[in-house]
C-alpha atoms as a PDB file:
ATOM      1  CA  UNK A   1       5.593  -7.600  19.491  1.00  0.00           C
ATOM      2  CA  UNK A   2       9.235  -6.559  20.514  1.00  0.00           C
ATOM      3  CA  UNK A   3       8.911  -3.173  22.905  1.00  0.00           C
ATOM      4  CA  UNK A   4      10.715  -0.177  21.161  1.00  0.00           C
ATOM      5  CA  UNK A   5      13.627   1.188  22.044  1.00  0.00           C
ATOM      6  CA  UNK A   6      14.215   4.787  23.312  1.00  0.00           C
ATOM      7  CA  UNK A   7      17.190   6.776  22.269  1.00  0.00           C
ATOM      8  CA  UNK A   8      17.898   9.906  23.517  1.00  0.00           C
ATOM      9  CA  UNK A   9      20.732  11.797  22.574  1.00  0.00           C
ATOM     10  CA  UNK A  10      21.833  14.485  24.689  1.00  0.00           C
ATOM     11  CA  UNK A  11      24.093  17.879  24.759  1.00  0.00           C
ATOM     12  CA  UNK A  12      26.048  18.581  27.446  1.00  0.00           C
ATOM     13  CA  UNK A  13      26.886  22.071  27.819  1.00  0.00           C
ATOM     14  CA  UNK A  14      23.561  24.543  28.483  1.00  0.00           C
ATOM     15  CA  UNK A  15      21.396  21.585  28.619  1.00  0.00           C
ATOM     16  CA  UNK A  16      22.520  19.049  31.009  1.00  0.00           C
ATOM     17  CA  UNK A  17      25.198  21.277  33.138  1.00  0.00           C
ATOM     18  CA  UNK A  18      25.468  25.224  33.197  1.00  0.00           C
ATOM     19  CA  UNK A  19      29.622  26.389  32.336  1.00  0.00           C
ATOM     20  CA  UNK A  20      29.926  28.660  29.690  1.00  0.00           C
ATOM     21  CA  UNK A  21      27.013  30.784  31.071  1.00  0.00           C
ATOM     22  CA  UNK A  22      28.588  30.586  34.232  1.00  0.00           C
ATOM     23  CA  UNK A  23      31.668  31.944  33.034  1.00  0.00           C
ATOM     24  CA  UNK A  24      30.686  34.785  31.026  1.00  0.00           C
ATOM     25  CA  UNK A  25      27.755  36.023  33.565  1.00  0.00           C
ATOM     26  CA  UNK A  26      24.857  35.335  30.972  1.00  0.00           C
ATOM     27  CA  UNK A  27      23.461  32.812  33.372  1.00  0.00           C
ATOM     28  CA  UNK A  28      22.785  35.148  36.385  1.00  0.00           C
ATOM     29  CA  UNK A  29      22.132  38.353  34.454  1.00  0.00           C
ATOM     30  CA  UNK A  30      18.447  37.961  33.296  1.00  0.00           C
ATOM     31  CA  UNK A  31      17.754  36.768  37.391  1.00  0.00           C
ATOM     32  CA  UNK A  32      18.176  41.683  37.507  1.00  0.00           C
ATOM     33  CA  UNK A  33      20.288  40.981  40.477  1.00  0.00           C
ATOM     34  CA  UNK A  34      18.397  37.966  42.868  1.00  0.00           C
ATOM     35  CA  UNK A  35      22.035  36.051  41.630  1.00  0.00           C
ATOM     36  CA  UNK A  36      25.233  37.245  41.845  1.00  0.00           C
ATOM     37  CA  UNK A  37      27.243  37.681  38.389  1.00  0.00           C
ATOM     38  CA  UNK A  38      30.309  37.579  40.052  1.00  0.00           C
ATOM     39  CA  UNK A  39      29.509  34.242  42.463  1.00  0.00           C
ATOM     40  CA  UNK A  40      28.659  32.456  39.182  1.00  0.00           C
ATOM     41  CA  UNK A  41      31.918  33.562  37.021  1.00  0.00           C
ATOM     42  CA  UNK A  42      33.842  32.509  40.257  1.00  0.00           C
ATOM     43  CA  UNK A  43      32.229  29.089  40.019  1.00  0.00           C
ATOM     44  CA  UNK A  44      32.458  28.572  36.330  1.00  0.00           C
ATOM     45  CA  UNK A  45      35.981  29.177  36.871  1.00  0.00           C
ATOM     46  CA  UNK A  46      36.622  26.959  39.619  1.00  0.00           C
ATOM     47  CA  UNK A  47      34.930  23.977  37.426  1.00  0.00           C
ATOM     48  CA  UNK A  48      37.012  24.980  34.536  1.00  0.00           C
ATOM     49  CA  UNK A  49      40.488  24.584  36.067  1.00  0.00           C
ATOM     50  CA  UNK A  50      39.082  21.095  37.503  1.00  0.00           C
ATOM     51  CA  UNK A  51      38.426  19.948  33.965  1.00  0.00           C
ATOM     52  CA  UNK A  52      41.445  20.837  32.804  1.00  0.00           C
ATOM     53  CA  UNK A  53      43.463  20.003  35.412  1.00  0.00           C
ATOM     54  CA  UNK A  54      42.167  16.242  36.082  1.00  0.00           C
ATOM     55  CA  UNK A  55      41.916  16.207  31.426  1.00  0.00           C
ATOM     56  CA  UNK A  56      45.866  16.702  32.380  1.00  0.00           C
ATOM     57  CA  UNK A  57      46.892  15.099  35.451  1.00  0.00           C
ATOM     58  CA  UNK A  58      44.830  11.735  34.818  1.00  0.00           C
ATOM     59  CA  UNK A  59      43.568  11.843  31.074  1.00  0.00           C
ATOM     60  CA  UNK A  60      46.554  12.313  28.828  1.00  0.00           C
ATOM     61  CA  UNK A  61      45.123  15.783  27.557  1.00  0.00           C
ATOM     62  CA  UNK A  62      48.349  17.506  27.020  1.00  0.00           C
ATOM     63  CA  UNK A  63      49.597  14.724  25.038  1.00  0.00           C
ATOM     64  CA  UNK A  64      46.570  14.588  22.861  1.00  0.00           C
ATOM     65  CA  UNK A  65      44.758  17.520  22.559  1.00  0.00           C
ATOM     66  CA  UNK A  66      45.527  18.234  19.119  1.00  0.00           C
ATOM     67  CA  UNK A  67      44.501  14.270  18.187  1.00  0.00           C
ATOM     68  CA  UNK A  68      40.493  14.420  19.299  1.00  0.00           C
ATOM     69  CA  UNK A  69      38.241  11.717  17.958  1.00  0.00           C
ATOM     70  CA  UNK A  70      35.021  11.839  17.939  1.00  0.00           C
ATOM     71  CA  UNK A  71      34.312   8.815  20.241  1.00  0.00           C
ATOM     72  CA  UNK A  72      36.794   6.533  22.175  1.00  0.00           C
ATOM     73  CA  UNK A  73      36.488   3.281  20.220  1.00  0.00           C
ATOM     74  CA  UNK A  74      37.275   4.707  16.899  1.00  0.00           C
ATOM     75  CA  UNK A  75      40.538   3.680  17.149  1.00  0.00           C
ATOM     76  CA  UNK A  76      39.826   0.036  18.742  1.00  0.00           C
ATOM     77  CA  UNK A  77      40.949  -1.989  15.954  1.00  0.00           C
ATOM     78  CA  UNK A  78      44.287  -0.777  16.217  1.00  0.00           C
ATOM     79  CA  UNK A  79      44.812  -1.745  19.810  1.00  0.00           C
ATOM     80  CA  UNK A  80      46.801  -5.106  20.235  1.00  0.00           C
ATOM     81  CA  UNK A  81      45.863  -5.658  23.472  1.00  0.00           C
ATOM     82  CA  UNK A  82      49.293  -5.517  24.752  1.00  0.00           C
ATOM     83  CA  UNK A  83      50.142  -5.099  28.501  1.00  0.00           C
ATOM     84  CA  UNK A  84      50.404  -1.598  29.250  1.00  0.00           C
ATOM     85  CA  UNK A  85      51.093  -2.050  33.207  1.00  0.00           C
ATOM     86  CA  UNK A  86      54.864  -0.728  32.022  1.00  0.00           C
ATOM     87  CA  UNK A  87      54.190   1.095  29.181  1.00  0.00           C
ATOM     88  CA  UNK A  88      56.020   4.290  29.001  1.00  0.00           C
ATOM     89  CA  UNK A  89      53.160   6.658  28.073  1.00  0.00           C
ATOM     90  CA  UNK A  90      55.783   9.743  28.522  1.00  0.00           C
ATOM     91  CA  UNK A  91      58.297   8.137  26.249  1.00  0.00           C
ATOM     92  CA  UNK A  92      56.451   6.727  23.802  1.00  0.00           C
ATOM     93  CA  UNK A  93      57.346   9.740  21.013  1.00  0.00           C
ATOM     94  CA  UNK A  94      53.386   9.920  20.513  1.00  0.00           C
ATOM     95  CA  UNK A  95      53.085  12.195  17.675  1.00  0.00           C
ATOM     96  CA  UNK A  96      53.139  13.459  13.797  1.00  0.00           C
ATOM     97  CA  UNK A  97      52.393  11.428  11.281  1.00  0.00           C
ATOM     98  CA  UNK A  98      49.093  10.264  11.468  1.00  0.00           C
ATOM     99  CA  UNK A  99      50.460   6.355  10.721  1.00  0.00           C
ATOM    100  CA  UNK A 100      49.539   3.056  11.707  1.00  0.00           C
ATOM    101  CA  UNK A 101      51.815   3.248  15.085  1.00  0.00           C
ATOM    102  CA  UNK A 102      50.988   6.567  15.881  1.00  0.00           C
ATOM    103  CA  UNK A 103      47.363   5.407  15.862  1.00  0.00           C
ATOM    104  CA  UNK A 104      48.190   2.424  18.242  1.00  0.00           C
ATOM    105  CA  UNK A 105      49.662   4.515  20.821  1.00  0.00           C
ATOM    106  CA  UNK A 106      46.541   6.828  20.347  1.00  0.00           C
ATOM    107  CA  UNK A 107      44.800   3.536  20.904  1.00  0.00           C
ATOM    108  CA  UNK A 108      46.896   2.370  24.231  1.00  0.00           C
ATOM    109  CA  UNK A 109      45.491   5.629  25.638  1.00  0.00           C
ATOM    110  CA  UNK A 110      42.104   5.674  24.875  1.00  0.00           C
ATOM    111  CA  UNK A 111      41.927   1.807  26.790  1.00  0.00           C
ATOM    112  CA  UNK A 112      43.699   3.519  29.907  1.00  0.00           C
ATOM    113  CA  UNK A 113      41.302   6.235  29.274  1.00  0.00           C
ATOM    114  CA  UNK A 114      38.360   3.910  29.094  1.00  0.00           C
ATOM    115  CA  UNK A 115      39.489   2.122  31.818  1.00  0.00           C
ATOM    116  CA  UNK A 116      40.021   5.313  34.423  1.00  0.00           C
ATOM    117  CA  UNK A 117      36.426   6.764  33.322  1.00  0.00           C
ATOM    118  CA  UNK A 118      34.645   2.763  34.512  1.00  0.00           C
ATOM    119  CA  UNK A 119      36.760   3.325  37.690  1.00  0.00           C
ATOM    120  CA  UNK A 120      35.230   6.839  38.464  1.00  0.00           C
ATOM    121  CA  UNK A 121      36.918  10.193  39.962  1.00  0.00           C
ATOM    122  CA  UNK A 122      36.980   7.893  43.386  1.00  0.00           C
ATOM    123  CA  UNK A 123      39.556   5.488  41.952  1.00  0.00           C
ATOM    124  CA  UNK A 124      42.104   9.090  40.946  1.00  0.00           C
ATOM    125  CA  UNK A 125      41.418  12.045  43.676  1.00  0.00           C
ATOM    126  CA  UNK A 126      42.565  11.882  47.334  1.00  0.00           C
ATOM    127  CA  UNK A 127      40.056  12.312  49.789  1.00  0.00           C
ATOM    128  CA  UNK A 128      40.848  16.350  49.857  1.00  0.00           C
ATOM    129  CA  UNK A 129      40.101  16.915  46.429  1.00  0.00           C
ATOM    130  CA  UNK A 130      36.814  14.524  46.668  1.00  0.00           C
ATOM    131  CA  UNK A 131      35.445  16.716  49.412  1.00  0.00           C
ATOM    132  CA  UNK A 132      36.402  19.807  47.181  1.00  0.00           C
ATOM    133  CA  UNK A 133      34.370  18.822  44.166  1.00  0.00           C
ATOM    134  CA  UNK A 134      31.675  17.418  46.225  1.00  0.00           C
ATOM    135  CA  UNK A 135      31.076  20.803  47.959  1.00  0.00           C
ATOM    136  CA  UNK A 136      31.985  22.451  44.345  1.00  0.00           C
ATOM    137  CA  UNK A 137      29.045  20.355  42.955  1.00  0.00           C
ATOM    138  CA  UNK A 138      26.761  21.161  45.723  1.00  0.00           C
ATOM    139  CA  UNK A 139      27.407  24.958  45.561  1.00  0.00           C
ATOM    140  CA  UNK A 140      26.616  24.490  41.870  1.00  0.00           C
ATOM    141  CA  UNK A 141      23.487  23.360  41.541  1.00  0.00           C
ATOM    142  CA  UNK A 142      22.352  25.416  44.924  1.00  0.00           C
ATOM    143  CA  UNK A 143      23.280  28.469  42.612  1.00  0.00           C
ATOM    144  CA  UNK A 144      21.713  27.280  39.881  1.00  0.00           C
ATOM    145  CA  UNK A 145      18.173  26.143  41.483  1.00  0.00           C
ATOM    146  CA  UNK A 146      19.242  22.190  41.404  1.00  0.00           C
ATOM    147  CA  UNK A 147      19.908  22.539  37.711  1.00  0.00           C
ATOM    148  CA  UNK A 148      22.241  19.636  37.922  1.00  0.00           C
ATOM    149  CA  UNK A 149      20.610  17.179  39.872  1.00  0.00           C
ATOM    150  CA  UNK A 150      17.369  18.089  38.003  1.00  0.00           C
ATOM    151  CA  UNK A 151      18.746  17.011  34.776  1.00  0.00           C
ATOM    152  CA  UNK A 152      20.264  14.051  36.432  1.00  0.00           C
ATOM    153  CA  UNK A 153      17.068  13.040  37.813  1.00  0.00           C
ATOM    154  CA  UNK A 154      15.589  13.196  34.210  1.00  0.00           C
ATOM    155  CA  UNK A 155      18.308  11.203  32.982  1.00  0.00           C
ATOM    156  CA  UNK A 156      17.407   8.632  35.240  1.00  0.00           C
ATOM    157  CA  UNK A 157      14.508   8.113  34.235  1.00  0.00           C
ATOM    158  CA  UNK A 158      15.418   7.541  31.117  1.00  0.00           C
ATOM    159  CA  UNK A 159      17.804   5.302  32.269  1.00  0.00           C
ATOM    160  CA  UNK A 160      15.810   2.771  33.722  1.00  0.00           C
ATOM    161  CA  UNK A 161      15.943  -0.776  32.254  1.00  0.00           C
ATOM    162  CA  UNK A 162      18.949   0.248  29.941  1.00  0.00           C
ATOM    163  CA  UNK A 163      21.567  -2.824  29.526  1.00  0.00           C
ATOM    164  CA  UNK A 164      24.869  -1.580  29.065  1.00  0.00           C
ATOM    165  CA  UNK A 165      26.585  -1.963  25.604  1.00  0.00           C
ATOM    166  CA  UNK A 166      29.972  -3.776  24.936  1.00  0.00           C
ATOM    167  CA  UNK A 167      33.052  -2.175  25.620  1.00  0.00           C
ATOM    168  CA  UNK A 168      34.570  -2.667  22.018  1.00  0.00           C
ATOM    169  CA  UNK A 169      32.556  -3.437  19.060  1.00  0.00           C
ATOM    170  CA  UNK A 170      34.871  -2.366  16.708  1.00  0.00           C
ATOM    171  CA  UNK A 171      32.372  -1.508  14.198  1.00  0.00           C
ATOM    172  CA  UNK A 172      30.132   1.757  15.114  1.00  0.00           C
ATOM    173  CA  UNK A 173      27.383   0.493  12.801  1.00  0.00           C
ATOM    174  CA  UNK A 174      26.202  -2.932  14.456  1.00  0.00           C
ATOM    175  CA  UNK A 175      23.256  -3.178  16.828  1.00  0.00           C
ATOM    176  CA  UNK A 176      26.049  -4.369  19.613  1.00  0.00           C
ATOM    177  CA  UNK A 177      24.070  -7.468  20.616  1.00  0.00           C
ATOM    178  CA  UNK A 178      21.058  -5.022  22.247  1.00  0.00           C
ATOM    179  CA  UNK A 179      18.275  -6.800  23.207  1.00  0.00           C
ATOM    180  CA  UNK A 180      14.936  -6.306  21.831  1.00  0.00           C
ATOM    181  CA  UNK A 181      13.414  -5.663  25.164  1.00  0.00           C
ATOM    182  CA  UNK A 182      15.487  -3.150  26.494  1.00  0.00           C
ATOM    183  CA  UNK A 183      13.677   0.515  26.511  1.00  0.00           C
ATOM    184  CA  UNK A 184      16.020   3.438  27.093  1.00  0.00           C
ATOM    185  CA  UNK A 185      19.286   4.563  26.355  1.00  0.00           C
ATOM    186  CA  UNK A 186      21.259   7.679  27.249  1.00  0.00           C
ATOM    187  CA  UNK A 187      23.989   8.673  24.511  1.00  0.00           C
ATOM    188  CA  UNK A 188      25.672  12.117  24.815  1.00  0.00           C
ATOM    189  CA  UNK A 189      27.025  14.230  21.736  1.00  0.00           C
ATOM    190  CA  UNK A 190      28.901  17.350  22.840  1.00  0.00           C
ATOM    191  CA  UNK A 191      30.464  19.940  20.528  1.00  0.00           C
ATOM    192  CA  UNK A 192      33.689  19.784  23.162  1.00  0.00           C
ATOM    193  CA  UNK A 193      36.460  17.944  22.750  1.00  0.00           C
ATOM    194  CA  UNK A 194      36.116  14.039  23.819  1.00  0.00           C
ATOM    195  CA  UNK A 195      38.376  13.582  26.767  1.00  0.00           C
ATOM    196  CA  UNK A 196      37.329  17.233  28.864  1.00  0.00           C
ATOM    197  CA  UNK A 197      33.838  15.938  28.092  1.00  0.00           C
ATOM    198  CA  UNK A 198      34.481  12.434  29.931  1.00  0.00           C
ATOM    199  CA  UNK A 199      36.350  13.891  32.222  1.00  0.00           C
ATOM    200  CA  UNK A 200      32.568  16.905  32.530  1.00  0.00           C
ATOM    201  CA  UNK A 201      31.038  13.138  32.882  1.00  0.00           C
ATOM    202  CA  UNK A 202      32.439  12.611  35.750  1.00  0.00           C
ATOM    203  CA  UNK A 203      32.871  15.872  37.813  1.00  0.00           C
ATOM    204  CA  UNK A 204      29.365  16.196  37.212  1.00  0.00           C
ATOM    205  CA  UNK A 205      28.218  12.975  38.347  1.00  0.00           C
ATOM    206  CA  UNK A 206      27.011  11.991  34.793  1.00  0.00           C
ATOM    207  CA  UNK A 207      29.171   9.161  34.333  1.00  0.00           C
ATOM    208  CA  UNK A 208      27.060   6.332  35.435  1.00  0.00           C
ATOM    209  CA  UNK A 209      24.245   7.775  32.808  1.00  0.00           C
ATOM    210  CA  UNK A 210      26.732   7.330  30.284  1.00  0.00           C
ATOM    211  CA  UNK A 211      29.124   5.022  29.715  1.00  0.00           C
ATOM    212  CA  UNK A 212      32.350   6.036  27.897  1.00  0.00           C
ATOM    213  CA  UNK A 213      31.305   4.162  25.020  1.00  0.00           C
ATOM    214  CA  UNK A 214      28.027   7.032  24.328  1.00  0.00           C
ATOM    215  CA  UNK A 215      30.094  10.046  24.781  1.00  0.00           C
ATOM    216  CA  UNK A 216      30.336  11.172  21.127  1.00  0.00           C
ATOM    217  CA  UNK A 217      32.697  14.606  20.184  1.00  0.00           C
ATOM    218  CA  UNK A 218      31.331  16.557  17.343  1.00  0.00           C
ATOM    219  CA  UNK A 219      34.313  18.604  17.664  1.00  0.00           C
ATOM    220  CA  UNK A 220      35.404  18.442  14.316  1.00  0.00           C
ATOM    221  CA  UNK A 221      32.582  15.985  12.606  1.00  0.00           C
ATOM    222  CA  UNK A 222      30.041  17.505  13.838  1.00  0.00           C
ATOM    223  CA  UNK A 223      26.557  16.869  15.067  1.00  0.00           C
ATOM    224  CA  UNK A 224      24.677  15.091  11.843  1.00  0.00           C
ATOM    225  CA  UNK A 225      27.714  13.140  11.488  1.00  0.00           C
ATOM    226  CA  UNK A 226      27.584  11.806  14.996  1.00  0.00           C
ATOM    227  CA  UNK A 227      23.303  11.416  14.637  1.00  0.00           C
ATOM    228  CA  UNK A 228      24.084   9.468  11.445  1.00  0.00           C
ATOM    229  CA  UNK A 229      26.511   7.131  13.638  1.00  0.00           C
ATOM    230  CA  UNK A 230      24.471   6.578  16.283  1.00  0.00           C
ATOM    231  CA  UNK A 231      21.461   5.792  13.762  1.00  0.00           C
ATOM    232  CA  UNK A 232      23.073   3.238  12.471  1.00  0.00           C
ATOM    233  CA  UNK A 233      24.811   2.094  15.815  1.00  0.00           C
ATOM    234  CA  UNK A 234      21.010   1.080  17.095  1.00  0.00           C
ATOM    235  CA  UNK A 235      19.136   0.900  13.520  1.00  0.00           C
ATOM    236  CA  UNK A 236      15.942  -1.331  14.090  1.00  0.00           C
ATOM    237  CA  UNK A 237      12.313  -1.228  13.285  1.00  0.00           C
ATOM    238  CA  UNK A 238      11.534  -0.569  16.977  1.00  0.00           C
ATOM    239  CA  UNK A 239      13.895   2.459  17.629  1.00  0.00           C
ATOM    240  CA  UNK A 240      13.145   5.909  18.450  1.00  0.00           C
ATOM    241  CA  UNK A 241      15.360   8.862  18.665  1.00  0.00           C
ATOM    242  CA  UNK A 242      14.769  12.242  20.471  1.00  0.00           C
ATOM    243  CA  UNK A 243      17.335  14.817  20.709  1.00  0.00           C
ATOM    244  CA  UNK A 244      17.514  17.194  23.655  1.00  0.00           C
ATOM    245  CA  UNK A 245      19.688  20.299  23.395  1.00  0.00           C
ATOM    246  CA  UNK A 246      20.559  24.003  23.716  1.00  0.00           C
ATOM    247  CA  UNK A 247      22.131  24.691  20.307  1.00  0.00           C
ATOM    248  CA  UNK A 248      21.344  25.543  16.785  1.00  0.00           C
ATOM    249  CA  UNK A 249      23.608  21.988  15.446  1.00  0.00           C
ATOM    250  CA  UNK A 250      21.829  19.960  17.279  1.00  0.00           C
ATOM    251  CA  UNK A 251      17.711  21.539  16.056  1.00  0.00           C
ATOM    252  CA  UNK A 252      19.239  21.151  12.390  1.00  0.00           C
ATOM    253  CA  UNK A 253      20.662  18.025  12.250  1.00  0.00           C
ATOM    254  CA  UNK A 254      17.885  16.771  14.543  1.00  0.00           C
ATOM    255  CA  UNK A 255      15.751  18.046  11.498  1.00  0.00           C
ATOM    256  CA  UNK A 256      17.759  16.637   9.239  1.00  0.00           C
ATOM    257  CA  UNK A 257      17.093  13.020  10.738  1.00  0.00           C
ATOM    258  CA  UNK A 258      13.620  13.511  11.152  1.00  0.00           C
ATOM    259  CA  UNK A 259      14.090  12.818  14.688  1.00  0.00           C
ATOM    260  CA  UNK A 260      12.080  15.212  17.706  1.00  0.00           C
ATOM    261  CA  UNK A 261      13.827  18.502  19.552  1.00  0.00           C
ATOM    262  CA  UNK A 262      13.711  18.809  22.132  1.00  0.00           C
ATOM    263  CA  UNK A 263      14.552  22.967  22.932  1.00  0.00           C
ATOM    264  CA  UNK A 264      16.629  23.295  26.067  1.00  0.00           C
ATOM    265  CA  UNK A 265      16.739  27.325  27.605  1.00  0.00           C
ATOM    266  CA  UNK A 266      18.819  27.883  30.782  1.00  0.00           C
ATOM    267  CA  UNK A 267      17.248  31.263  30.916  1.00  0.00           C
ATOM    268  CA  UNK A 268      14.202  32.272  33.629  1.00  0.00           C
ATOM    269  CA  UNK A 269      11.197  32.595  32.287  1.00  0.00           C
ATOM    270  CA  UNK A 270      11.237  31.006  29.056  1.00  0.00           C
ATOM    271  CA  UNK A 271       9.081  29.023  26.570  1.00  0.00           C
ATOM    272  CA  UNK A 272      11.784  26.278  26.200  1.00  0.00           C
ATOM    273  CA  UNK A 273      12.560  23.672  28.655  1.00  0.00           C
ATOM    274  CA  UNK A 274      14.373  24.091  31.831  1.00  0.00           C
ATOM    275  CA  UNK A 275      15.588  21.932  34.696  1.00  0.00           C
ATOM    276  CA  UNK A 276      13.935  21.198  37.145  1.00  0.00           C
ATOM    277  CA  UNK A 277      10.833  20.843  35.268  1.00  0.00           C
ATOM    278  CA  UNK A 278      11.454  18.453  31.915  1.00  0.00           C
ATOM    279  CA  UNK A 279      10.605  14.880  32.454  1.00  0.00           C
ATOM    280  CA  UNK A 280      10.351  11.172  30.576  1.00  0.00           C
ATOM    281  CA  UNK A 281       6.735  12.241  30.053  1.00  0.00           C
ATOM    282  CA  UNK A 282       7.509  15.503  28.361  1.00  0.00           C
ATOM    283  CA  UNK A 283      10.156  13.253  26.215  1.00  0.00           C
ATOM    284  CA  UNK A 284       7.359  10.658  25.430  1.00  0.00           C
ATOM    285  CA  UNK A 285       5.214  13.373  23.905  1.00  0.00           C
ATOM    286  CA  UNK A 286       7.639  14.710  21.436  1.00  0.00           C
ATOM    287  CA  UNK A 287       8.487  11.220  20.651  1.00  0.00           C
ATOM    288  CA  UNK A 288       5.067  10.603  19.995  1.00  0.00           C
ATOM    289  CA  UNK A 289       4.504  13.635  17.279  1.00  0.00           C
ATOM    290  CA  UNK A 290       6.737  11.996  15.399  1.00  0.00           C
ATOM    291  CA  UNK A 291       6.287   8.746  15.374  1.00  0.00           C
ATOM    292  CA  UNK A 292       3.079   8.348  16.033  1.00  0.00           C
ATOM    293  CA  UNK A 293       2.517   6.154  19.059  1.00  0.00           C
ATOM    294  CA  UNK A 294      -0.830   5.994  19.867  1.00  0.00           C
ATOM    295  CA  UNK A 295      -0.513   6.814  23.558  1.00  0.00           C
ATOM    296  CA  UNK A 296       2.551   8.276  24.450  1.00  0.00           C
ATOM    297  CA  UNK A 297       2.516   7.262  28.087  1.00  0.00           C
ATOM    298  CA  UNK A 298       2.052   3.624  27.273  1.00  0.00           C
ATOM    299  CA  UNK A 299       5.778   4.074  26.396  1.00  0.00           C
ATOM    300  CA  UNK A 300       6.873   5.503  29.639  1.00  0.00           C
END
C-alpha cells in the first residue's frame, strides 16, 4: 500500500514569524510590561525596511509591485527561455497593457527571481549586511521566546523525507512527477504580496522549507483559491492536507475544503497553539480527526 502523503499548508505572518504584532505593539502588550513595547516596534521596523529594501534592491519590487501573481510559475509558459545575462531589465518599458509581451517580461523576472531565491540572501548581501540580519534574526526570536526557530524546528519536521518538486511544470494542476513514497511537504500561502513574501522566506531563514515554487500569494485570489490549487497540484488517493494559521481566511476556506485547522495564537496564555510548543505529533492528530487514520502516530 503506497504511504500517504502529508501536506501542510502554512501562513506566514502571526503563525510562522511575528511582524505586524511587532510593529503595532500588540505582541508585547498582553506580556503587562515583562517586554518592552517599544524594543518590539523598533524591531518590527528594522525587519520591515529589510524586506523592502532587499524586495527593491535585488527583487524587482518597484518595477512590479502593482503586477503580483499569486505564485511564480504562473507565468512560465510565456518565458522563451532566452538569455537574459544582457537583458536590460531597466529598459525593457515593462508595463500597461496586460499583453502577451508584457507578460514575457513579467516572465524574464520571475526566472531571475526564481533563480536569486535557490541562490539564498548569501549569494546578494556583503558580509556587513549578513552579520546585520544574522544578529537582527537572533535579537528576534530572543524577544520573542525562540518564536522563530520554534516554528522552524516544526517545519522541519515536517520536512523530513520531502523530494523537491520541479522547477516549472507549467500546469499548476499535475501531480509534478511526486513519488508515491514521499511523506511531507511544506507549501506556504500568505495573504502578502508574492515577492516581499520570498524575499520574508529568506530573511527569516524559511527558504530551504520552501522552495519558491510553494510560496503561494492570496493577495488578490485569495486563500480558497490558492487551497483549491494546491488540491489539485497534489490530488491523490493518499494525500492529506492540514492547514496551520493565524487568520480568519485561512479557518474558512480550510472549512470549506474539509481539510483540519490548525489555530495559531501569538498571544501568552492562550488556548490556541504557540511556538515553541506545536509539533508533527500535534499535526498528526488533527490530521487524524479528519481523516480517520487509525493511529495517528503511525503517520509520524
Amino acid at each position: 500500500m503506497a504511504e500517504k502523503l502529508n501536506v501542510y499548508i502554512w501562513d506566514m505572518d502571526e503563525t510562522l514569524i511575528l511582524l505586524k504584532s511587532l510593529i503595532n505593539g500588540t505582541y508585547a502588550e498582553p506580556f503587562e510590561g515583562v517586554k518592552n513595547v517599544k524594543d518590539g516596534i523598533e524591531i518590527g521596523k528594522m525587519w520591515e525596511n529589510q524586506i523592502l529594501q532587499i524586495s527593491d534592491d535585488h527583487f524587482f519590487y518597484e518595477q512590479i509591485e502593482n503586477c503580483n501573481q499569486p505564485y511564480l510559475d504562473v507565468l512560465c509558459h510565456y518565458d522563451d527561455g532566452r538569455d537574459l545575462s544582457g537583458y536590460d531589465f531597466s529598459g525593457d518599458g515593462l508595463g500597461p497593457p496586460v499583453d502577451d509581451a508584457n507578460k514575457r517580461k513579467l516572465a524574464y523576472r520571475f526566472r531571475i527571481i526564481a533563480h536569486k531565491y535557490r541562490k539564498g540572501l548569501h549569494s546578494l548581501l556583503d558580509e556587513e549586511m549578513l552579520k546585520f540580519w544574522d544578529n537582527l534574526f537572533n535579537l528576534t526570536d530572543n524577544y520573542t521566546d525562540q518564536w522563530l526557530s520554534a516554528a522552524r524546528t516544526c517545519l522541519e519536521q515536517c520536512e523530513n523525507g520531502v523530494e523537491e518538486l520541479p522547477a516549472c511544470s507549467n500546469s499548476i494542476g499535475s501531480n509534478d512527477g511526486r513519488s508515491v513514497g514521499s511523506r511531507h511537504v511544506n507549501v506556504l500561502v500568505t495573504s502578502g504580496s508574492l515577492i516581499p513574501s520570498l524575499v520574508k522566506c529568506l530573511l527569516f531563514r524559511l527558504d530551504n522549507m520552501f522552495t519558491c515554487e510553494n510560496v503561494y500569494s492570496s493577495w488578490e485570489v485569495g486563500k480558497l483559491q490558492c487551497f483549491s490549487w494546491i488540491k489539485e497540484r497534489f490530488n491523490g488517493s493518499n494525500v492529506q492536507f492540514c492547514v496551520i494559521g493565524d487568520g480568519w481566511e485561512e479557518c474558512k476556506a480550510a472549512e470549506a475544503m474539509r481539510w483540519p485547522f490548525v489555530k495559531i495564537d501569538p498571544q501568552p496564555n492562550s488556548s490556541y497553539h504557540r511556538f515553541p510548543g506545536l509539533t508533527l505529533a500535534d499535526l498528526g492528530h488533527y490530521i487524524s480527526v479528519i481523516y480517520g487514520n487509525a493511529d495517528p502516530e503511525k503517520d509520524l
